[in-house]
N, C-alpha and C. Protein backbone atom coordinates (compact mmCIF):
# COMPACT_ATOMS: atom_id res chain seq x y z
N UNK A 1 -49.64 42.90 45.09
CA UNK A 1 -49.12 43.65 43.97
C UNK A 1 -48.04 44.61 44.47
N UNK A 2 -46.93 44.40 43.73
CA UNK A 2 -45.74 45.42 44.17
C UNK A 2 -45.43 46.46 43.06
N UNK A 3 -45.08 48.05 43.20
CA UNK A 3 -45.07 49.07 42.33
C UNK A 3 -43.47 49.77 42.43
N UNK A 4 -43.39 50.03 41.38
CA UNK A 4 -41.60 49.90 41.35
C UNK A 4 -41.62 51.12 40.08
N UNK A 5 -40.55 51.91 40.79
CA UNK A 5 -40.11 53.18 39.89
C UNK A 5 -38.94 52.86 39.00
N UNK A 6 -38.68 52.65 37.94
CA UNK A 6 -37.90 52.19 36.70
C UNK A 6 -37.22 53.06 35.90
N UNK A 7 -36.15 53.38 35.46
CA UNK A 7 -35.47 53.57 33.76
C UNK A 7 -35.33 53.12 33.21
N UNK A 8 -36.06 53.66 31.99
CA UNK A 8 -35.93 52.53 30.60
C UNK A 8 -35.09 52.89 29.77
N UNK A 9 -34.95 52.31 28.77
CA UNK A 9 -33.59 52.07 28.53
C UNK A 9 -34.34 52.06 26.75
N UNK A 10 -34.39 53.71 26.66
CA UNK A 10 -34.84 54.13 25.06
C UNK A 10 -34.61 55.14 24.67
N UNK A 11 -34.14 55.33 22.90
CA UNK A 11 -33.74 56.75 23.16
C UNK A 11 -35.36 57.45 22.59
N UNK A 12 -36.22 56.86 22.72
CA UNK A 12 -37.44 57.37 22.71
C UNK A 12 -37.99 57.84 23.77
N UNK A 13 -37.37 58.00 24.81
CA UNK A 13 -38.02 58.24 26.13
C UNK A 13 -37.12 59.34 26.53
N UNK A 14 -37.98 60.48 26.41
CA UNK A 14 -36.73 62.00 26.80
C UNK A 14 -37.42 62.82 27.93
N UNK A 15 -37.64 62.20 29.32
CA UNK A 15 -37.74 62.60 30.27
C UNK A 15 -36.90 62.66 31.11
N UNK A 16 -36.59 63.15 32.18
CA UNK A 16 -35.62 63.19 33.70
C UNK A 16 -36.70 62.39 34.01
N UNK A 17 -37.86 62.07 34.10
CA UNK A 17 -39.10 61.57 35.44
C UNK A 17 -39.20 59.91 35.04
N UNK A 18 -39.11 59.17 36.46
CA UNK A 18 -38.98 57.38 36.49
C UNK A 18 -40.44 57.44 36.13
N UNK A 19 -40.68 55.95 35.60
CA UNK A 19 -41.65 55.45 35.23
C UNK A 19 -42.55 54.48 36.30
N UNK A 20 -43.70 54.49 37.06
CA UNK A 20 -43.74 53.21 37.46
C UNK A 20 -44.96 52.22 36.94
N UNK A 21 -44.05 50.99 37.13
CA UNK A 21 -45.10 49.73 36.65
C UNK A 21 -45.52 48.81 37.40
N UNK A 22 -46.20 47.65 37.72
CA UNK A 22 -46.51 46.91 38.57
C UNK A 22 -46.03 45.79 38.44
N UNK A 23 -45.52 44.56 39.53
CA UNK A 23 -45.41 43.79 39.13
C UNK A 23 -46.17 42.61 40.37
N UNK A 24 -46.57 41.21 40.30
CA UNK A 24 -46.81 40.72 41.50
C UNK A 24 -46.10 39.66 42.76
N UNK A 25 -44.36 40.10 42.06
CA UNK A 25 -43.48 39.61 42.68
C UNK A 25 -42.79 40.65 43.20
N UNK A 26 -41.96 40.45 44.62
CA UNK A 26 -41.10 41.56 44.94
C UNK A 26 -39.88 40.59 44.23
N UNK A 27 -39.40 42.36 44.04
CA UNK A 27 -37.98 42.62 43.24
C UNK A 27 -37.04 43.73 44.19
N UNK A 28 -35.95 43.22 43.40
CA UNK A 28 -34.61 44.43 44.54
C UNK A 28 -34.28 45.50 43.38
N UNK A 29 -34.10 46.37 44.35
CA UNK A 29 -33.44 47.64 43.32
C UNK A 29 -32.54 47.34 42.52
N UNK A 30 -32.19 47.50 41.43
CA UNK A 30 -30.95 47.04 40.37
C UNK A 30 -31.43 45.83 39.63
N UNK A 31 -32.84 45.23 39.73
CA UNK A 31 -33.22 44.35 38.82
C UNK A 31 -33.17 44.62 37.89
N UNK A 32 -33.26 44.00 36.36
CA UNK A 32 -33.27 44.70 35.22
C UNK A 32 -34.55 43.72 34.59
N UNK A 33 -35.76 44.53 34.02
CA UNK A 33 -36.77 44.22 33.61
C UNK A 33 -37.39 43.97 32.21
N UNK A 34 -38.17 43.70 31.45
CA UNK A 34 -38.77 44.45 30.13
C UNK A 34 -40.15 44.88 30.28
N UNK A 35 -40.10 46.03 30.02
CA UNK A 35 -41.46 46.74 30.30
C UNK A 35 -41.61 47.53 28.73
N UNK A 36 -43.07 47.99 29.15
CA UNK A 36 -43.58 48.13 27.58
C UNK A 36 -43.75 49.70 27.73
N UNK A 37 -43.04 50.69 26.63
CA UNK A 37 -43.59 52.29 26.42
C UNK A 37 -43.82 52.17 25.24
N UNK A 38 -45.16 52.94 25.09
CA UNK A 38 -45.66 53.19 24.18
C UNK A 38 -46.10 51.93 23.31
N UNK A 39 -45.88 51.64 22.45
CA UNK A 39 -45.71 50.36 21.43
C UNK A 39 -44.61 49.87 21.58
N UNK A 40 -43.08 49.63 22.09
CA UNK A 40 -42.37 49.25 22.06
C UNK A 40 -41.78 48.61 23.47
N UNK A 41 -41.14 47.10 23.49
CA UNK A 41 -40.64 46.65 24.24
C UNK A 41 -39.47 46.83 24.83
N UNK A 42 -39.37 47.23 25.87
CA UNK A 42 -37.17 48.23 26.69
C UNK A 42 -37.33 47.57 27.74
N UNK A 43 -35.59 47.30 27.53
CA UNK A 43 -34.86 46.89 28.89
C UNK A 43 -35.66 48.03 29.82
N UNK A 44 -35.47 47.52 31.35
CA UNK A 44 -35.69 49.25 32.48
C UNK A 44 -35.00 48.48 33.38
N UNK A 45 -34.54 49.87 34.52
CA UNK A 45 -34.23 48.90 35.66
C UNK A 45 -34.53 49.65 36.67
N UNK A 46 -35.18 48.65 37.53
CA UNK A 46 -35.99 48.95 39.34
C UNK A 46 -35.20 49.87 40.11
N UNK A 47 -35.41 51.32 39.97
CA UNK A 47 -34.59 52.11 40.66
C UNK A 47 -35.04 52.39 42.14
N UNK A 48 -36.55 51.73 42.49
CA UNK A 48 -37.55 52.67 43.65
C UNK A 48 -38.58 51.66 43.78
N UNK A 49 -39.03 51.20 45.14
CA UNK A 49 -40.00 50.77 45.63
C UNK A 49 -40.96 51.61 45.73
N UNK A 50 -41.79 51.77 45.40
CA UNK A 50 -43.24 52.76 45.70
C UNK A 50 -44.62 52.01 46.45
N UNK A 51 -45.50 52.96 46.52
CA UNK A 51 -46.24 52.31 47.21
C UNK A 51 -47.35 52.53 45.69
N UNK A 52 -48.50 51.75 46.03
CA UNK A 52 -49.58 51.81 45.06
C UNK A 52 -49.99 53.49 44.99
N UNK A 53 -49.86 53.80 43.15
CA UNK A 53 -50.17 55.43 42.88
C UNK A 53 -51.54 55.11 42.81
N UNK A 54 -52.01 56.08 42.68
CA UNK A 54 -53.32 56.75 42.13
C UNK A 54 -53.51 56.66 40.83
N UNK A 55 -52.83 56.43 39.76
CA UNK A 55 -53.08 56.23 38.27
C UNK A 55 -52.75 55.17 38.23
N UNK A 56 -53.35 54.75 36.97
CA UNK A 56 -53.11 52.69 36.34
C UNK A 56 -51.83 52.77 35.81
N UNK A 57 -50.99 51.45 36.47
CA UNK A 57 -49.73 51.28 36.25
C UNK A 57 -49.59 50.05 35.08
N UNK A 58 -48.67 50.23 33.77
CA UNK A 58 -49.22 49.19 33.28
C UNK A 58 -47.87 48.07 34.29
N UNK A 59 -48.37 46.66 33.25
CA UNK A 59 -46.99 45.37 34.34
C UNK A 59 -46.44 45.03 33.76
N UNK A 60 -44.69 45.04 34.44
CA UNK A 60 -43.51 44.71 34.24
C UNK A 60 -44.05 42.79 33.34
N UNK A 61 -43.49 43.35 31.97
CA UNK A 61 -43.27 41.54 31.57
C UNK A 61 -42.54 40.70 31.55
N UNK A 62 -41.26 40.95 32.21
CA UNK A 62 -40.06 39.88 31.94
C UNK A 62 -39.28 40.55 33.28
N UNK A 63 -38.91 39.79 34.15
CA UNK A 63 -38.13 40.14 35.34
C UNK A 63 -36.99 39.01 34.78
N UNK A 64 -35.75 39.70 34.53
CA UNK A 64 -34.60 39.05 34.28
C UNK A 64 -34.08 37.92 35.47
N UNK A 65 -34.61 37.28 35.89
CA UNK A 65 -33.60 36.73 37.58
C UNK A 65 -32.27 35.86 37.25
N UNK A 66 -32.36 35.80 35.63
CA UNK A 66 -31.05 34.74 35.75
C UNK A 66 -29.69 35.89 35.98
N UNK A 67 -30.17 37.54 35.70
CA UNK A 67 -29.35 38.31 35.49
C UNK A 67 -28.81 38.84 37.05
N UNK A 68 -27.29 39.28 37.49
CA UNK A 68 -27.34 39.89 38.43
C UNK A 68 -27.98 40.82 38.81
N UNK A 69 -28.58 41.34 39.74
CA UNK A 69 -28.23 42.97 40.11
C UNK A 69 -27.93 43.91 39.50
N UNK A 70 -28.09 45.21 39.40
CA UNK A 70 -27.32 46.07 38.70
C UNK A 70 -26.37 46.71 39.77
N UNK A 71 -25.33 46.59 40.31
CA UNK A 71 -24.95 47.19 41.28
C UNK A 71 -25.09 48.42 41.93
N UNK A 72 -25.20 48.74 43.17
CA UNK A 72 -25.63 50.20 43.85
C UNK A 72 -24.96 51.22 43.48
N UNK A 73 -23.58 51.10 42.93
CA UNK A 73 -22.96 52.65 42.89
C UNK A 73 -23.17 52.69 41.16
N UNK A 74 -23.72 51.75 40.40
CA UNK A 74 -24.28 51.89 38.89
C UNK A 74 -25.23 53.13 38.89
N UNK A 75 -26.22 52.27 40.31
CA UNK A 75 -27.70 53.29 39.82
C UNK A 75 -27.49 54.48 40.56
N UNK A 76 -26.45 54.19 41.50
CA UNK A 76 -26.09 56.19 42.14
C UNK A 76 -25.25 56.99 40.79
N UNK A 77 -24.58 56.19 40.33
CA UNK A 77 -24.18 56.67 39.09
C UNK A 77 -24.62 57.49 37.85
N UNK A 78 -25.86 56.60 37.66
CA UNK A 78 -26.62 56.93 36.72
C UNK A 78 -27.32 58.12 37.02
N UNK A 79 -27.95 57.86 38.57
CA UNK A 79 -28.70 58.86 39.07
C UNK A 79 -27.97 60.54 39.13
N UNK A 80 -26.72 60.00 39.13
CA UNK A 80 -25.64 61.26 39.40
C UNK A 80 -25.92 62.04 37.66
N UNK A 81 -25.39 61.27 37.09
CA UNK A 81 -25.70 61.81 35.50
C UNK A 81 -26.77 62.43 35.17
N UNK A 82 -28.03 61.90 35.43
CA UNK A 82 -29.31 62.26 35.04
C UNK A 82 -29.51 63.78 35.68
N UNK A 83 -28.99 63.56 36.87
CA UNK A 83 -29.32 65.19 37.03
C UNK A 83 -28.14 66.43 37.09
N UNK A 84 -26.65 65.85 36.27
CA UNK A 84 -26.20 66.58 36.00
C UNK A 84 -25.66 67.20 34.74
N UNK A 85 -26.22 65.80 33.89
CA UNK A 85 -25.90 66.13 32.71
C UNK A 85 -27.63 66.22 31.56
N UNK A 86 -27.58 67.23 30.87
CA UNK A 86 -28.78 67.85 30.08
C UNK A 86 -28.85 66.61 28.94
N UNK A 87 -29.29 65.27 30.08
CA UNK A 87 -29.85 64.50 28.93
C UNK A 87 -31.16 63.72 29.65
N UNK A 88 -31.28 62.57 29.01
CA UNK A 88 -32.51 61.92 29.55
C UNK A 88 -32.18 60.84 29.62
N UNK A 89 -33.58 59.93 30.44
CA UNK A 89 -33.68 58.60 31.44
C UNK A 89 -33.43 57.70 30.46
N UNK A 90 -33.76 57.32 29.17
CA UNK A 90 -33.43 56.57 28.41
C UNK A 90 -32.08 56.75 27.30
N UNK A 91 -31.66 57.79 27.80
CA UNK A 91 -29.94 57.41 26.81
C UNK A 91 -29.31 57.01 27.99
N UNK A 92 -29.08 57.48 29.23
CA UNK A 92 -28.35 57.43 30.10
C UNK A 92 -28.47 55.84 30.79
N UNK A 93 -29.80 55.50 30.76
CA UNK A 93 -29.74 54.02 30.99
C UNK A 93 -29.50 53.01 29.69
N UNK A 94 -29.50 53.02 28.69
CA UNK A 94 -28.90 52.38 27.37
C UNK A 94 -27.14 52.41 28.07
N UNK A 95 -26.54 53.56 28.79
CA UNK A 95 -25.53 53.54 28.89
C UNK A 95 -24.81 52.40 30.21
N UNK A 96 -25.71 52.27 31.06
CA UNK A 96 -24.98 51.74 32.18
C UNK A 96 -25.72 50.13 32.27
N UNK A 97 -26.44 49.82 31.61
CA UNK A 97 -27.29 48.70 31.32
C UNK A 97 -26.06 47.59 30.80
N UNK A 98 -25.98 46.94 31.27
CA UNK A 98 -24.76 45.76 30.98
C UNK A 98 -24.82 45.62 29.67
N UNK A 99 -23.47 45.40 28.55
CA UNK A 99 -23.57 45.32 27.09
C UNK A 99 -24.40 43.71 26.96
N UNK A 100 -24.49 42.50 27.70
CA UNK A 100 -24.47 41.26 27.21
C UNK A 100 -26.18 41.22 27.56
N UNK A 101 -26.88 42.51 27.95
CA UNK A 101 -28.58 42.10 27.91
C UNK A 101 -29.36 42.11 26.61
N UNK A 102 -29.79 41.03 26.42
CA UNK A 102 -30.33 40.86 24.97
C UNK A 102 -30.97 41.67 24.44
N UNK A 103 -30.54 42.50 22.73
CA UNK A 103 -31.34 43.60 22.50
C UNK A 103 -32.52 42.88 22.18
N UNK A 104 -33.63 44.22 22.89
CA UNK A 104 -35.00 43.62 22.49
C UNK A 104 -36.04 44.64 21.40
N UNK A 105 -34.87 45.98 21.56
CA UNK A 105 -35.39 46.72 20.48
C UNK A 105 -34.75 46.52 18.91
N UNK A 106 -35.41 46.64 17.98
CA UNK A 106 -34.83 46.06 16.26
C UNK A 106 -34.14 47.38 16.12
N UNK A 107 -32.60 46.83 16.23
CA UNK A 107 -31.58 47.77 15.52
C UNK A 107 -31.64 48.12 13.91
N UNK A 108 -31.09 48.86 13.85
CA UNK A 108 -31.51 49.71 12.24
C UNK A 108 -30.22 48.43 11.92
N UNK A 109 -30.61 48.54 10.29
CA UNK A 109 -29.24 48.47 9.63
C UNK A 109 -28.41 48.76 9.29
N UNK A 110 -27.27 48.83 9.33
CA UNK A 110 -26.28 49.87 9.37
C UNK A 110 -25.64 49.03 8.11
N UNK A 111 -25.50 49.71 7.05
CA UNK A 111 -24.83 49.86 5.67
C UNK A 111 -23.16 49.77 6.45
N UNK A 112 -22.18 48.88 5.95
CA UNK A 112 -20.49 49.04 6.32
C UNK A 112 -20.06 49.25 5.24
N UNK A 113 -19.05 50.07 5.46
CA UNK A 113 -17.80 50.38 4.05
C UNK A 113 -16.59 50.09 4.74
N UNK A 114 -15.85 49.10 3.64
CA UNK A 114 -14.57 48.45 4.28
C UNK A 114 -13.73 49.89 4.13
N UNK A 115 -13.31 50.01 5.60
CA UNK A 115 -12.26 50.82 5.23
C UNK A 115 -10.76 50.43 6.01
N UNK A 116 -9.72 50.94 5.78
CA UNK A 116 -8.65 50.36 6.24
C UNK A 116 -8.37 51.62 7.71
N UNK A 117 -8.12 51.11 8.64
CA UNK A 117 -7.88 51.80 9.70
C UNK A 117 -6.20 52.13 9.83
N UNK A 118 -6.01 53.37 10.02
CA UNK A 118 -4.70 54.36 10.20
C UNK A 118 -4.02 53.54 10.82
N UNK A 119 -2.84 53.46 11.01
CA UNK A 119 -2.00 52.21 11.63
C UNK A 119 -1.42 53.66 12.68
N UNK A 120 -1.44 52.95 13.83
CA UNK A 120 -1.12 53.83 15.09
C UNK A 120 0.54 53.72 15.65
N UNK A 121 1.18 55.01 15.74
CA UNK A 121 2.45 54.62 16.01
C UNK A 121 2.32 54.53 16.97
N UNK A 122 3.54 53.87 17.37
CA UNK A 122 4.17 52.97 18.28
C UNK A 122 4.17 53.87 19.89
N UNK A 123 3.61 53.45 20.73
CA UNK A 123 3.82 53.96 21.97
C UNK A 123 4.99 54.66 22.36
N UNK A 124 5.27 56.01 23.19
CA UNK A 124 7.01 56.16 23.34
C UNK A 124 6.65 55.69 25.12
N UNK A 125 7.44 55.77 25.78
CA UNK A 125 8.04 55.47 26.66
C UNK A 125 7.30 56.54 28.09
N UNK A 126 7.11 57.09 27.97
CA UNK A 126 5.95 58.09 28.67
C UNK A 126 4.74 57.44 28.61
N UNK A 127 3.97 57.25 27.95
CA UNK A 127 3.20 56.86 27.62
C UNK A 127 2.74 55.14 27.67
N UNK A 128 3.73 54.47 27.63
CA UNK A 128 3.83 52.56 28.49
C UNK A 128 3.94 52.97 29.65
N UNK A 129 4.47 53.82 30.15
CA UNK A 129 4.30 54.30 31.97
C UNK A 129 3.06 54.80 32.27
N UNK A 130 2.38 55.54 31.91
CA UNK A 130 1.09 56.19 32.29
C UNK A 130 0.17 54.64 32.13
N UNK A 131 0.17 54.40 31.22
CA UNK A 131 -0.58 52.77 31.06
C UNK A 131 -0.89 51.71 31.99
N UNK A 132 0.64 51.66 32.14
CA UNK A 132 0.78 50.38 33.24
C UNK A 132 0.19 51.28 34.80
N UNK A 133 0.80 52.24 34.99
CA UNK A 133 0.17 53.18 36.39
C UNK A 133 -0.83 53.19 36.29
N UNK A 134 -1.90 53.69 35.36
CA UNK A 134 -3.47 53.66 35.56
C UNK A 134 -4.00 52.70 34.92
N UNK A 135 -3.15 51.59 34.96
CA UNK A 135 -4.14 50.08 34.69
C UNK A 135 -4.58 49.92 35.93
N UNK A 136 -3.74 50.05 36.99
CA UNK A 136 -4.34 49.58 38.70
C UNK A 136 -5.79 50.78 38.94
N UNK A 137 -6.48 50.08 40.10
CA UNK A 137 -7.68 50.94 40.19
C UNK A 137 -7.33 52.37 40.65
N UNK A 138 -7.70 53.32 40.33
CA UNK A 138 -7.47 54.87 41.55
C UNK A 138 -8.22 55.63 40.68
N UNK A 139 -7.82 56.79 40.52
CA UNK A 139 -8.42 57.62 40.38
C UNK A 139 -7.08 58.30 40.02
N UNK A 140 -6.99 59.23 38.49
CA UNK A 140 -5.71 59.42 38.14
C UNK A 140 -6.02 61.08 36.93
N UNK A 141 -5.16 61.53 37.48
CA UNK A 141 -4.81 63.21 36.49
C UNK A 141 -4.24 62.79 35.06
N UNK A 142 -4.52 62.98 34.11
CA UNK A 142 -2.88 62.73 32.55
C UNK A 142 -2.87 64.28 32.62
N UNK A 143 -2.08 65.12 32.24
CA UNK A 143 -1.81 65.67 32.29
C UNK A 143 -0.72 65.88 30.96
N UNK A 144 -0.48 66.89 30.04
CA UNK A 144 0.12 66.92 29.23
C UNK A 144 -0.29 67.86 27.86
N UNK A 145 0.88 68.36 27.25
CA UNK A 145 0.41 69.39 26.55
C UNK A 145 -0.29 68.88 25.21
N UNK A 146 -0.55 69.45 24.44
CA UNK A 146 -1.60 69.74 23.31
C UNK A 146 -0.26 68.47 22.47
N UNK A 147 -1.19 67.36 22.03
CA UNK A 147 -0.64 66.40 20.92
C UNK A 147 0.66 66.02 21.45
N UNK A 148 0.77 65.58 22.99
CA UNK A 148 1.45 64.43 23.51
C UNK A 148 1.75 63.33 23.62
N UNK A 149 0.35 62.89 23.40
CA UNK A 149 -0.82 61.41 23.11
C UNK A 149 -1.74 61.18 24.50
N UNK A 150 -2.28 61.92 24.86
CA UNK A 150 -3.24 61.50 26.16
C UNK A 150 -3.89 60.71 25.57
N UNK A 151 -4.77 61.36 24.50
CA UNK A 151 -5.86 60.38 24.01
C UNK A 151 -5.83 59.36 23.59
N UNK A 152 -4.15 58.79 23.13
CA UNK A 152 -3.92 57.32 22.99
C UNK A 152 -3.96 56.89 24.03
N UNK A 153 -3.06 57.16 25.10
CA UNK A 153 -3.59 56.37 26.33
C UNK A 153 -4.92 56.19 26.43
N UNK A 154 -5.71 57.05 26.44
CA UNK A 154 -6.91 56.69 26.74
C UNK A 154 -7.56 55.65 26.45
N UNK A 155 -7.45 55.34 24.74
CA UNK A 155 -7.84 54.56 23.66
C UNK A 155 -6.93 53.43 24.31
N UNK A 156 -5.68 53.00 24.71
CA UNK A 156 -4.89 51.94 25.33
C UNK A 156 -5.83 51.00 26.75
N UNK A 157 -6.18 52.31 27.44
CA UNK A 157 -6.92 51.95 28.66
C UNK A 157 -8.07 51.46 28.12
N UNK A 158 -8.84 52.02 27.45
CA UNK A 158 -10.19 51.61 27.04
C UNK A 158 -10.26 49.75 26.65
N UNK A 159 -9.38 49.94 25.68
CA UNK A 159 -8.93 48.55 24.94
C UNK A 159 -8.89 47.87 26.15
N UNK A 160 -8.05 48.32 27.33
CA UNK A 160 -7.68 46.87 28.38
C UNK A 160 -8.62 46.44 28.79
N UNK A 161 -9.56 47.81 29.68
CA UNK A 161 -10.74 47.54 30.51
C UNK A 161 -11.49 46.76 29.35
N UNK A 162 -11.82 46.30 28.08
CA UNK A 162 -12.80 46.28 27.67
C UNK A 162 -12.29 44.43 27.35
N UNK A 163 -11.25 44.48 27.17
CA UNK A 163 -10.34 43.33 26.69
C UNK A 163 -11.37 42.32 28.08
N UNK A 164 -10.78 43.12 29.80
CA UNK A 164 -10.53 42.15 30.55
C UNK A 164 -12.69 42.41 31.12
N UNK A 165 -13.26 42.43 30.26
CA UNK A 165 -14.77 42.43 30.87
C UNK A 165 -14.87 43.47 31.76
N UNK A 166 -14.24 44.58 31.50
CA UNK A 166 -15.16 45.39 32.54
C UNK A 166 -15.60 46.45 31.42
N UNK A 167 -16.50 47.75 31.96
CA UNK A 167 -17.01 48.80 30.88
C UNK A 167 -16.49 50.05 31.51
N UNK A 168 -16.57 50.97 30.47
CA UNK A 168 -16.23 52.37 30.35
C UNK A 168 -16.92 53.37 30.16
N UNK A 169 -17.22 54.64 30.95
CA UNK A 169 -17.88 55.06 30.29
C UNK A 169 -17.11 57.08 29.82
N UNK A 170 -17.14 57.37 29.12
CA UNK A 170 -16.52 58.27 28.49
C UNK A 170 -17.29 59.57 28.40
């Protein structure tokens, strides 16, 4: 029997503290699982090998293996958030949890009203430069005064990264 420290991935779950469950296969850190809180079935993912606790662990039911990994600087990531930002283990993992893992919790219904979306002017010329510069990977300043358009860029970048499969997080 192997015991594994987890985030689940609920916004019903408003702790900083990992969960652990059992399972009787070894698994690698960044697996992504379905485990059961409370009455309800959540994504989690294997943040910690543990050794057997002292309290009854309930067991991991679904070990994803067709799924990758979650990559290492995801869960340093996440881990970075959790303890710097005043939220909890289950919004913050809803966040870094790959979009294409099958929801397993029943989304509400969400009522739509057609509405027509603001038509966005046209990029100026500042602004197709900042674009194309922080399309490449780095690490980058915008810089600029009050209603320049940073935040279109932003919304430009977002669109690409999201266009070409990768995620964002904001």
């Amino acid at each position: 029997m192997y015991y594994y420290e987890v985030w689940v991935a609920s916004l019903n779950y408003h702790s900083k503290e990992n969960l652990t469950y059992h399972f009787n296969e070894k698994m690698n850190i960044g697996s992504i699982v379905d485990v059961e809180l409370k009455t309800e079935i959540v994504n989690a993912i294997i943040v910690k090998n543990v050794s057997k606790p002292r309290f009854k662990t309930k067991k991991i039911l679904q070990y994803h293996d067709q799924i990758s990994l979650l990559p290492k600087y995801l869960i340093k990531l996440g881990q970075w958030m959790i303890d710097y930002y005043p939220s909890n283990i289950g919004v913050i993992t809803k966040l870094i949890l790959p979009v294409f893992i099958k929801k397993i919790e029943p989304e509400k219904e969400i009522k739509s009203t057609k509405f027509k979306p603001l038509a966005q002017p046209s990029l100026n010329d500042d602004q197709k430069k900042a674009i194309k510069l922080m399309s490449d990977k780095g690490t980058f300043l915008l810089h600029g005064i009050t209603g320049s358009g940073k935040t279109r860029v932003y919304i430009e970048l977002i669109k690409y990264c999201l266009k070409n499969n990768q995620s964002v997080i904001i």
